[in-house]
N, C-alpha and C. Protein backbone atom coordinates (compact mmCIF):
# COMPACT_ATOMS: atom_id res chain seq x y z
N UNK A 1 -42.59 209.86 -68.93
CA UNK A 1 -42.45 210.88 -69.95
C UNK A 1 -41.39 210.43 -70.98
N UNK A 2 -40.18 209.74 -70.57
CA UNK A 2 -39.25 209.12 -71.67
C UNK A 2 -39.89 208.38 -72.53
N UNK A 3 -40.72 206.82 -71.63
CA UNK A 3 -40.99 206.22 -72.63
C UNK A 3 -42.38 206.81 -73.68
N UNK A 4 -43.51 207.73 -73.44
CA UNK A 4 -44.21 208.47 -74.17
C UNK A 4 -43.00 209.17 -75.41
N UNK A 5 -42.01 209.81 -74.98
CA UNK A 5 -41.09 210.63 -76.21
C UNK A 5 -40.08 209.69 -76.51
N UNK A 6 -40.17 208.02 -76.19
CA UNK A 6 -38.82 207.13 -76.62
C UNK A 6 -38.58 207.38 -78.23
N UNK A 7 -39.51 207.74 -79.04
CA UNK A 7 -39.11 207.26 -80.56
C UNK A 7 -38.58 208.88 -80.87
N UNK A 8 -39.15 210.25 -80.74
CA UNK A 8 -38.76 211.23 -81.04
C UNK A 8 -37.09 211.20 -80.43
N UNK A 9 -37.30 210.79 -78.96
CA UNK A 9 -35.88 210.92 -78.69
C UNK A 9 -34.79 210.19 -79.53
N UNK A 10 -35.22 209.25 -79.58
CA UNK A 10 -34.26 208.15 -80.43
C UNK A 10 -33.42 209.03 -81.91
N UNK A 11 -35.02 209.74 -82.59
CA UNK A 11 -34.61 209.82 -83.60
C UNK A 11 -33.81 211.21 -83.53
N UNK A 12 -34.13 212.11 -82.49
CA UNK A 12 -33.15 212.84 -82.38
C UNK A 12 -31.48 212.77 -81.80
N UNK A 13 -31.48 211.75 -80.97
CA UNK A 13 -30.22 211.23 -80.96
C UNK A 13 -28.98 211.08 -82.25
N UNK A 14 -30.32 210.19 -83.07
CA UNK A 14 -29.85 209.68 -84.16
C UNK A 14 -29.16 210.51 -84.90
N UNK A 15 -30.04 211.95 -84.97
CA UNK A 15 -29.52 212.95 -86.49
C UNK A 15 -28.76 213.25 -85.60
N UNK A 16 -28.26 213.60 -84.32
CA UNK A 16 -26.88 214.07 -83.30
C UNK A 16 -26.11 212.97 -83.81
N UNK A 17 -26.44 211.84 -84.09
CA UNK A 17 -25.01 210.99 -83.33
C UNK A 17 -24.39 210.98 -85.68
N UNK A 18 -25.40 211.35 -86.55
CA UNK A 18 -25.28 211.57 -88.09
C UNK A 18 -24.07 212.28 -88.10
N UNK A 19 -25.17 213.85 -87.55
CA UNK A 19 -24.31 215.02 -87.45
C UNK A 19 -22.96 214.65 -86.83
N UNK A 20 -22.67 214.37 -85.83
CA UNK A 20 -21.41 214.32 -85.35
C UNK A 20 -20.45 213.19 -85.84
N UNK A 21 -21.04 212.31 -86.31
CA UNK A 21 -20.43 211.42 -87.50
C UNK A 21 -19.41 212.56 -88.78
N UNK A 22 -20.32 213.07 -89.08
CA UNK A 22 -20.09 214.08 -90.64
C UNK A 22 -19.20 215.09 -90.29
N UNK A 23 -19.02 215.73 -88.50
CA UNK A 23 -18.66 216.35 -88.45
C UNK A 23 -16.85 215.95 -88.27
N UNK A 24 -16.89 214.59 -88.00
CA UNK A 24 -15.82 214.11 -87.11
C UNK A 24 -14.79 213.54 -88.85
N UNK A 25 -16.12 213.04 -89.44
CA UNK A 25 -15.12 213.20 -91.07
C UNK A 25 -14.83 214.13 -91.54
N UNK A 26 -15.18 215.27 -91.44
CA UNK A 26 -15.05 216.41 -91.84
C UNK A 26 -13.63 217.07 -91.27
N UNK A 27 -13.48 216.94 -89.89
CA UNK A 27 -12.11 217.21 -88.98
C UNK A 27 -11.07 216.30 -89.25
N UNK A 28 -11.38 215.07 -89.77
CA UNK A 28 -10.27 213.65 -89.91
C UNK A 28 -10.05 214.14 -91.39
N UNK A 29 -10.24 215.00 -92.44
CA UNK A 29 -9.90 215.33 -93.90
C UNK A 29 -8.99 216.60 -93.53
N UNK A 30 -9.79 217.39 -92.89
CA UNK A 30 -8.61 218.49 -91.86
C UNK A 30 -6.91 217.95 -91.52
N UNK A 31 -7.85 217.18 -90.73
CA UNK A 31 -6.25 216.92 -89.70
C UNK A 31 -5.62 216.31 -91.30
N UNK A 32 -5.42 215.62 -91.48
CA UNK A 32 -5.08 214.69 -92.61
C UNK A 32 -4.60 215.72 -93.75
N UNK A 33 -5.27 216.50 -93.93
CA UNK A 33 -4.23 218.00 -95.21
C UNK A 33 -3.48 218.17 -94.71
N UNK A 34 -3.90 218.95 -93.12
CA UNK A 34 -2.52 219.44 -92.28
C UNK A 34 -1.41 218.54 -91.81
N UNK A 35 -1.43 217.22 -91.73
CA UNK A 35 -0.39 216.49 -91.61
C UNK A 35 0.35 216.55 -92.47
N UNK A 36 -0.42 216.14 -94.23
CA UNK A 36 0.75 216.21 -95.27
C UNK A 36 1.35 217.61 -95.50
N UNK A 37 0.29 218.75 -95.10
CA UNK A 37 1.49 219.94 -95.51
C UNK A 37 2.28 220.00 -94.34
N UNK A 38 2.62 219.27 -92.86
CA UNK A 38 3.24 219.21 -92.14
C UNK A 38 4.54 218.60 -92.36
N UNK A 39 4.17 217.71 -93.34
CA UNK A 39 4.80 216.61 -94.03
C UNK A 39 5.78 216.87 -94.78
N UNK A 40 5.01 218.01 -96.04
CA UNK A 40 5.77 218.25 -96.78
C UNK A 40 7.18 219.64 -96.52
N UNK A 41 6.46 220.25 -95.10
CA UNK A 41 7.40 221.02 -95.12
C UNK A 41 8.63 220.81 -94.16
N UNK A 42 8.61 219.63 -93.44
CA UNK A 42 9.57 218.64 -92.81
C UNK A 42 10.55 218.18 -93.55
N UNK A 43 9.87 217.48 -94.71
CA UNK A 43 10.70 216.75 -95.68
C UNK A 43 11.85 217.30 -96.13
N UNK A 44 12.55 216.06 -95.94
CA UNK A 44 14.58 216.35 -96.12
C UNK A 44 15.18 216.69 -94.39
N UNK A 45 14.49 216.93 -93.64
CA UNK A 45 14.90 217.43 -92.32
C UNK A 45 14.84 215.70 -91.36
N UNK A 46 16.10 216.39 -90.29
CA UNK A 46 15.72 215.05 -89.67
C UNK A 46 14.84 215.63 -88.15
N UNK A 47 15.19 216.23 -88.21
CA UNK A 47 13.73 217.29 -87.25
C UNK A 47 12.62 216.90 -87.54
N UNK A 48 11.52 216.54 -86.39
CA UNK A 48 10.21 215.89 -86.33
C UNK A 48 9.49 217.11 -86.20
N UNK A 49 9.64 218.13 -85.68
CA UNK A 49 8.91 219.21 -85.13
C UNK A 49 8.95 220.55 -85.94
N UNK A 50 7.95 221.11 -85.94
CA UNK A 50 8.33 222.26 -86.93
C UNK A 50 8.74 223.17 -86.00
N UNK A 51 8.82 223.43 -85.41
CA UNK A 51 9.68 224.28 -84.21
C UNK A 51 11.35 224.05 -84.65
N UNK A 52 11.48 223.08 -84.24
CA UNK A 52 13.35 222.84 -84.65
C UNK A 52 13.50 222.44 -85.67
N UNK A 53 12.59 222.43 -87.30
CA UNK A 53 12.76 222.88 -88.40
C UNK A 53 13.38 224.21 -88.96
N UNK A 54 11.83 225.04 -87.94
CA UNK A 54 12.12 226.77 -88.04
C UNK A 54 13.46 227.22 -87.57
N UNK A 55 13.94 226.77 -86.40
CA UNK A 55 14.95 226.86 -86.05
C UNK A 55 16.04 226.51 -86.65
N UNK A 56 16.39 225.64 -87.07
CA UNK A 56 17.33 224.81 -88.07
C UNK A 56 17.20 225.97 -89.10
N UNK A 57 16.30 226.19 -90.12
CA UNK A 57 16.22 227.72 -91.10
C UNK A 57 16.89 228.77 -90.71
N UNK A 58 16.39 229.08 -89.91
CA UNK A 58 16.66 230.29 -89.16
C UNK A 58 18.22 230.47 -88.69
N UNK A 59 19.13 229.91 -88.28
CA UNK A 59 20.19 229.21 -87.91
C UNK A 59 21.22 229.64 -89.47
N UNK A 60 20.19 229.23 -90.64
CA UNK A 60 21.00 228.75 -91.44
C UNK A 60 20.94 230.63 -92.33
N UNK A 61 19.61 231.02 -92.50
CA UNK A 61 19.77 232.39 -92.67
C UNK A 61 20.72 233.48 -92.04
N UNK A 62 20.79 233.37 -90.65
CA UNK A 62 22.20 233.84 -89.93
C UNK A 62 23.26 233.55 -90.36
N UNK A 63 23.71 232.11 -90.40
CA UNK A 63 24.91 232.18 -90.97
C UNK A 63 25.53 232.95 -92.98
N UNK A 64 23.99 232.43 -93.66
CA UNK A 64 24.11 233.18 -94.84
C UNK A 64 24.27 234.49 -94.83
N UNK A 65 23.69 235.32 -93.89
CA UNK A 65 23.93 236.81 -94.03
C UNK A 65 25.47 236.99 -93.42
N UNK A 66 25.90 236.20 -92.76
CA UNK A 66 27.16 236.50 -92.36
C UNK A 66 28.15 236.31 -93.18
N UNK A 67 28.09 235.56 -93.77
CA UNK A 67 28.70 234.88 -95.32
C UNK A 67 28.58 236.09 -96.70
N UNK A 68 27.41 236.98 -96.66
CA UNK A 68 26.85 237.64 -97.69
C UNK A 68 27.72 238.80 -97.39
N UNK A 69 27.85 239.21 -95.41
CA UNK A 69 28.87 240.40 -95.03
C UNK A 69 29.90 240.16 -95.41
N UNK A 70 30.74 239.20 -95.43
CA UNK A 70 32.25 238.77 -95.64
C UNK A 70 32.15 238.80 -97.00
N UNK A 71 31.59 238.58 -98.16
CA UNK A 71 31.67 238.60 -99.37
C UNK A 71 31.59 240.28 -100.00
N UNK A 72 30.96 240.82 -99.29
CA UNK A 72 30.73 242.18 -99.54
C UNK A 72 31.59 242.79 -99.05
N UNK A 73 32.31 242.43 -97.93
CA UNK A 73 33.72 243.24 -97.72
C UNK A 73 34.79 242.74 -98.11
N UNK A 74 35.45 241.30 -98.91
CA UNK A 74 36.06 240.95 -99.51
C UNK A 74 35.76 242.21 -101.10
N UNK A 75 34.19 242.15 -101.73
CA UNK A 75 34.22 242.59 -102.80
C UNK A 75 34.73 243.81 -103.03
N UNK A 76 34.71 244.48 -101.82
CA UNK A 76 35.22 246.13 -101.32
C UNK A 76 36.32 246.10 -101.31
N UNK A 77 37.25 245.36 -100.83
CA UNK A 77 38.50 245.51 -100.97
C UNK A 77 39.14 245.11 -102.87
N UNK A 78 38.62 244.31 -103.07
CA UNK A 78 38.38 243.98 -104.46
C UNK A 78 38.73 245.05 -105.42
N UNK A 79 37.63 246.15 -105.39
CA UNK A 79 37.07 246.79 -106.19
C UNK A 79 38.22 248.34 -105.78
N UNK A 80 38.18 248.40 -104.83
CA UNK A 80 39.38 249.22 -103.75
C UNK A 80 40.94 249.38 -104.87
N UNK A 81 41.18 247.91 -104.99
CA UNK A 81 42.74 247.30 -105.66
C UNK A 81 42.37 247.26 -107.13
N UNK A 82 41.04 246.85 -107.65
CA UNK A 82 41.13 247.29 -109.21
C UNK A 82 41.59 248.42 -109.60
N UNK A 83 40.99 249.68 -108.78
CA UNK A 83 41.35 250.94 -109.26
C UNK A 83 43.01 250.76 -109.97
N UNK A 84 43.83 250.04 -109.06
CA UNK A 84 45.17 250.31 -109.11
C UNK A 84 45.84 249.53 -110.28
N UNK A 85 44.96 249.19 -111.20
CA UNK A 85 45.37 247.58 -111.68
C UNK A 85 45.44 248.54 -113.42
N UNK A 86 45.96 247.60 -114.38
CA UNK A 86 45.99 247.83 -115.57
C UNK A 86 44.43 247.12 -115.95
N UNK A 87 43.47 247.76 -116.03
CA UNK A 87 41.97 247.42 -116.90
C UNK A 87 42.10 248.49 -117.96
N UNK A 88 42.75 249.13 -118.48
CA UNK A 88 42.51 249.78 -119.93
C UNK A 88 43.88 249.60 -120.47
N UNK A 89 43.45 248.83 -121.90
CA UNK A 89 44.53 248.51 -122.58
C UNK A 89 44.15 248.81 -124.41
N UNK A 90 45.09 249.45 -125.01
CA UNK A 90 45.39 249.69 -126.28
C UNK A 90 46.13 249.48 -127.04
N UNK A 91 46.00 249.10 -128.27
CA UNK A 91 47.11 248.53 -128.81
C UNK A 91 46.97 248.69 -130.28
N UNK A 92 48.16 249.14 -130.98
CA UNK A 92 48.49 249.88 -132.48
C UNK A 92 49.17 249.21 -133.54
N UNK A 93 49.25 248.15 -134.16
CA UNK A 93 50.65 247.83 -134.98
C UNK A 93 50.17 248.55 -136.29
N UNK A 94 51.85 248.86 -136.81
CA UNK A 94 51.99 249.71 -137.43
C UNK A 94 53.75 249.56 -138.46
N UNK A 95 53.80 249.82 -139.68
CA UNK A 95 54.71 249.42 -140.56
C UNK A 95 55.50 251.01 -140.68
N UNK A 96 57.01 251.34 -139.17
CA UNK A 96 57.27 252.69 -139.44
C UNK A 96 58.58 252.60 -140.94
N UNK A 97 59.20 251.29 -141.28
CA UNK A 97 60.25 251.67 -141.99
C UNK A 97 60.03 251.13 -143.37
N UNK A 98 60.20 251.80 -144.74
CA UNK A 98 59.79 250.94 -145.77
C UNK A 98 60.30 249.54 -146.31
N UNK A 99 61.40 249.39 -145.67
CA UNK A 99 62.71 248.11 -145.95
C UNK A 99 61.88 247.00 -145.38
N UNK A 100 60.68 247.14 -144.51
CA UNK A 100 60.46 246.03 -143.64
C UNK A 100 58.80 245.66 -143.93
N UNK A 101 58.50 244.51 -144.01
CA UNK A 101 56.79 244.50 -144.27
C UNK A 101 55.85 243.80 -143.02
N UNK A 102 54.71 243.75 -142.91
CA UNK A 102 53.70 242.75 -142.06
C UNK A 102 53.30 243.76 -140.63
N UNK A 103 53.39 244.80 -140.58
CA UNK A 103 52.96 245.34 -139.31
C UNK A 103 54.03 245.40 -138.31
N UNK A 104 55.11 244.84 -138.19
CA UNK A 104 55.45 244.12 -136.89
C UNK A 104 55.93 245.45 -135.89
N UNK A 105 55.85 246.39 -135.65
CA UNK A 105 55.93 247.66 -135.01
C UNK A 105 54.91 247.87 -134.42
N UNK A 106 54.88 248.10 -132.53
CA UNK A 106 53.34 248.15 -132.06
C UNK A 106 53.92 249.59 -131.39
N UNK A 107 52.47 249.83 -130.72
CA UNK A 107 52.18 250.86 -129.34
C UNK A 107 51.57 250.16 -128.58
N UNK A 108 51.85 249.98 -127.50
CA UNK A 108 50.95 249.74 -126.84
C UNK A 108 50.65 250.96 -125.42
N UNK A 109 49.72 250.66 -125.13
CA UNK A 109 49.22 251.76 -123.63
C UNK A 109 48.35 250.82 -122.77
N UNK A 110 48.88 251.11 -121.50
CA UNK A 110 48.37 249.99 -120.91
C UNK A 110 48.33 251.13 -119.61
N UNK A 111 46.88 251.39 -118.70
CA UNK A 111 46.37 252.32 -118.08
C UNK A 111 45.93 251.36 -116.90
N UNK A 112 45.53 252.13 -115.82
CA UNK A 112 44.84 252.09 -114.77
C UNK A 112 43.48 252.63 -114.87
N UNK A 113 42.54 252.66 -113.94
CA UNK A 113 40.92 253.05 -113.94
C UNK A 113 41.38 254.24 -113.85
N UNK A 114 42.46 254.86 -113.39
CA UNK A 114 42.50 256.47 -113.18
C UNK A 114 43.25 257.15 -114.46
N UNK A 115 43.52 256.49 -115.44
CA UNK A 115 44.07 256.71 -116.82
C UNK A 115 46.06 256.87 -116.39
N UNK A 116 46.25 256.42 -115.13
CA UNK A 116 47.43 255.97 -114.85
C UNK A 116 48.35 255.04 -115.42
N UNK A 117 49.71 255.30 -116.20
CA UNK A 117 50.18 254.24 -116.57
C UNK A 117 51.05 254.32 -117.73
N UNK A 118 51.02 253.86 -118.90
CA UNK A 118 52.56 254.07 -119.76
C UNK A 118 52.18 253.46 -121.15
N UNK A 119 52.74 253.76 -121.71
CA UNK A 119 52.78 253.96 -123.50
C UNK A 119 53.98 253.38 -123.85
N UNK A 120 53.94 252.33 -124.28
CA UNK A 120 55.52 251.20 -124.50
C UNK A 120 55.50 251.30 -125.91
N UNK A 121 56.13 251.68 -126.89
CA UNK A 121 56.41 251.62 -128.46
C UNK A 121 57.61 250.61 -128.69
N UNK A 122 57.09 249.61 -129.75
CA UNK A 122 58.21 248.76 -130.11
C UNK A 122 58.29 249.20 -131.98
N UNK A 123 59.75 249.62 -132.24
CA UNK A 123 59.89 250.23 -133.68
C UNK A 123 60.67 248.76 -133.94
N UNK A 124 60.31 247.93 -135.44
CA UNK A 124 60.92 246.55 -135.84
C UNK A 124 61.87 247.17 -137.14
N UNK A 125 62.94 246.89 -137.26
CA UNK A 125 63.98 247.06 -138.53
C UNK A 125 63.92 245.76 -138.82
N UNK A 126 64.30 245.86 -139.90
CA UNK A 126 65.10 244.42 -140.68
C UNK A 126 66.37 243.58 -139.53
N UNK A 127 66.86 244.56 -139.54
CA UNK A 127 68.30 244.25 -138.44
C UNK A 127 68.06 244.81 -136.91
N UNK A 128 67.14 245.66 -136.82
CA UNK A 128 67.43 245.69 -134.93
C UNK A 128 65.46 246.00 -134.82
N UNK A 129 65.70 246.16 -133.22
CA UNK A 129 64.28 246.37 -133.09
C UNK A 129 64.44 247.21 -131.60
N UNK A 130 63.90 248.71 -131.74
CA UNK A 130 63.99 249.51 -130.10
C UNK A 130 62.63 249.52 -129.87
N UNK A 131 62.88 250.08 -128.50
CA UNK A 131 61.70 249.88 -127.78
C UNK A 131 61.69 251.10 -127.33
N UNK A 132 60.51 252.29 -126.73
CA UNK A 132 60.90 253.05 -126.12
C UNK A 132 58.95 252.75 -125.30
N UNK A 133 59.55 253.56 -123.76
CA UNK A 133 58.33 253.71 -123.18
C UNK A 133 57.89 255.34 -122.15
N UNK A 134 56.92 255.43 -122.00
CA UNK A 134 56.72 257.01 -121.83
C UNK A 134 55.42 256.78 -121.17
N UNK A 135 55.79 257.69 -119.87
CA UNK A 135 55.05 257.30 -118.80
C UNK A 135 53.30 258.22 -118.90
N UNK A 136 52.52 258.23 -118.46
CA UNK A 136 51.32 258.17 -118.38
C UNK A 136 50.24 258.32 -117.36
N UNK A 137 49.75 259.96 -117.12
CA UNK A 137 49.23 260.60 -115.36
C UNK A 137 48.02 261.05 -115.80
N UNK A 138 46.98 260.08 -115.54
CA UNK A 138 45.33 260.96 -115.41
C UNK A 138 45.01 261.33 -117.32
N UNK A 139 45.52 260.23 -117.98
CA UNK A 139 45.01 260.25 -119.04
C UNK A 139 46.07 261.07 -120.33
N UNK A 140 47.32 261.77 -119.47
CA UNK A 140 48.04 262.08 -120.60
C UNK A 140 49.59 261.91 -120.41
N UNK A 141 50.21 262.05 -121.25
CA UNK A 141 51.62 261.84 -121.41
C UNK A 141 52.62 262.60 -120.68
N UNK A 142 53.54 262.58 -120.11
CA UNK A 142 54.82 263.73 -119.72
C UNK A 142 55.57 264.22 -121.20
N UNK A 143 55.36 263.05 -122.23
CA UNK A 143 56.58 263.24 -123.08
C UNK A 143 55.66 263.46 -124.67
N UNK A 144 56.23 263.85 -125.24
CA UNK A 144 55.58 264.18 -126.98
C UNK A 144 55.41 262.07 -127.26
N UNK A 145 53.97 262.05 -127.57
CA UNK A 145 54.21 260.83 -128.22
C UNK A 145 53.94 260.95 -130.06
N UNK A 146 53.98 259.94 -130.54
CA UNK A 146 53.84 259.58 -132.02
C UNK A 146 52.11 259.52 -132.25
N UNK A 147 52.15 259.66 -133.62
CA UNK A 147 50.47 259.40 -133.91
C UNK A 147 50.25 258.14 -133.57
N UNK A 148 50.79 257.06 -133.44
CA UNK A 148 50.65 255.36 -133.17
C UNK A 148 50.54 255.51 -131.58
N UNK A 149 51.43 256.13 -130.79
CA UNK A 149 51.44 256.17 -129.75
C UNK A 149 49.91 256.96 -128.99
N UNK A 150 49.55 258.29 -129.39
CA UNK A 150 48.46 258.49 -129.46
C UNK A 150 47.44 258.10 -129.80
N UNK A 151 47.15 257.25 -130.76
CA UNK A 151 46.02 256.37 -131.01
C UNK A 151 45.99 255.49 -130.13
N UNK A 152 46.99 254.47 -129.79
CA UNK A 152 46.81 253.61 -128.59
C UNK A 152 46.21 254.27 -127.45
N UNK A 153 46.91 255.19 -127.18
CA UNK A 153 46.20 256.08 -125.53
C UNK A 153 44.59 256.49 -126.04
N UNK A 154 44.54 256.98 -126.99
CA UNK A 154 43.03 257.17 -127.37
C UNK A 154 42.00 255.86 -126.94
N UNK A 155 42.72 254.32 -127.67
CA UNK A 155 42.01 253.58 -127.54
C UNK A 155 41.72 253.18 -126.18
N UNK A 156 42.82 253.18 -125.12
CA UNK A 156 42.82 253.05 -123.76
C UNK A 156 42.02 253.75 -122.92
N UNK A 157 41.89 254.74 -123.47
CA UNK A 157 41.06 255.56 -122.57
C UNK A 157 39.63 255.57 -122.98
N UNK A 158 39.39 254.88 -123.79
CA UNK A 158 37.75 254.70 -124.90
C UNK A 158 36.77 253.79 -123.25
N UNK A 159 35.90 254.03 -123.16
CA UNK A 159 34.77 253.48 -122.13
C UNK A 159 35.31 251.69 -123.35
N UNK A 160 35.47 250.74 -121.88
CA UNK A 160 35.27 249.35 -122.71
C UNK A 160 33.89 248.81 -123.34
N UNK A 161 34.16 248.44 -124.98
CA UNK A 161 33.17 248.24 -125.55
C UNK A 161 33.08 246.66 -125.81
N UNK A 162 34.80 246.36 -126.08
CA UNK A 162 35.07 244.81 -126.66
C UNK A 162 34.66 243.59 -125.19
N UNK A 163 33.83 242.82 -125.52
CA UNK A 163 34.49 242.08 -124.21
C UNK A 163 35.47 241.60 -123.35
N UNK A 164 35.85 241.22 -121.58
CA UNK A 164 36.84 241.03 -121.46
C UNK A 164 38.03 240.38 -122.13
N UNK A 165 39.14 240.97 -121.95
CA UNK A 165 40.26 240.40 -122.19
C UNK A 165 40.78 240.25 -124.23
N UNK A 166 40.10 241.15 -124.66
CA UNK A 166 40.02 241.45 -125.80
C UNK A 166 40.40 242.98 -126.16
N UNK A 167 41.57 243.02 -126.01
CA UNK A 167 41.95 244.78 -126.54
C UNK A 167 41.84 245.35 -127.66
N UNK A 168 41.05 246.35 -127.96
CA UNK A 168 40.84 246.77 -129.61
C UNK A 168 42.74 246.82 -130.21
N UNK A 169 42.30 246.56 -131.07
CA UNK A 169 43.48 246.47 -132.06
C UNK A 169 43.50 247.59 -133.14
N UNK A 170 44.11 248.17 -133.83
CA UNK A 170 44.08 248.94 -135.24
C UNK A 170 45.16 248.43 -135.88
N UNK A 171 45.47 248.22 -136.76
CA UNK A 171 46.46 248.36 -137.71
C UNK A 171 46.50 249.47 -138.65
N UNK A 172 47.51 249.92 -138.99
CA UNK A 172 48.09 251.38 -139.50
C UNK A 172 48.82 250.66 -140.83
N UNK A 173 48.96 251.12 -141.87
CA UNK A 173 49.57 251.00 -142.79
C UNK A 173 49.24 250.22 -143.78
């Protein structure tokens, strides 16, 4: 009975042994993608395995979030001690005596986030120059200030518009 069906068999062998040819290139283009994206996501690691790649990541995300906690409670304390700090500042020069010219007479007000803080006036003569300063609780004065002196606290207490480290200025006179 074989040798009666030798040629059918043959040729069915044949398209099996085609087929499994086509199929086996077909799996060797497979394997071969998946190596290089195996490849590529290895690369830079000295880890062979994607197991102790993942791991190695993973490792490294832990330590970043722990790093991200300490930065966030550093920033808390931070932000804690600004309150207490001079961030609002104003400043006035102003010409109070006629004998004398160029501005050289200031106000200044120099505040805390809580409008905490003090109003320093420097008056310039020809021959002397005083200073006086007047303290400063939640945005207002204990003591009568001057219109120069008041404009400075005005400006201090203005929401910041100028960029850092840039105090509005006016000049008077």
């Amino acid at each position: 009975m074989v040798r009666d069906n030798l040629g059918p068999i043959v040729a069915a062998l044949a398209v099996a042994i085609v087929l499994l040819l086509l199929l086996a290139i077909v799996e060797a283009r497979r394997i071969g993608r998946l190596k290089a994206r195996l490849e590529a996501l290895t690369r830079g690691s000295d880890e062979r395995s994607l197991e102790a790649i993942l791991e190695a990541h993973l490792t490294r995300v832990h330590e970043v979030v722990r790093e991200l906690d300490e930065v966030e409670a550093r920033t808390a304390v931070l932000e804690r001690d600004l309150r207490s700090t001079f961030s609002r500042v104003g400043l006035v020069r102003f010409n109070p005596f006629e004998d004398t010219g160029g501005n050289q007479s200031f106000a200044l007000a120099l505040l805390d986030g809580m409008g905490n803080g003090f109003v320093v006036s420097s008056l310039h003569a020809r021959n002397l120059t005083r200073v006086y300063a007047k303290a400063v609780a939640g945005g207002t004065s204990e003591a009568a200030l001057s219109a120069e002196e008041s404009e400075a606290l005005r400006i201090a207490l203005q929401p910041a518009a100028a960029p850092p480290g840039s105090p509005p200025v006016r000049s008077a006179g």
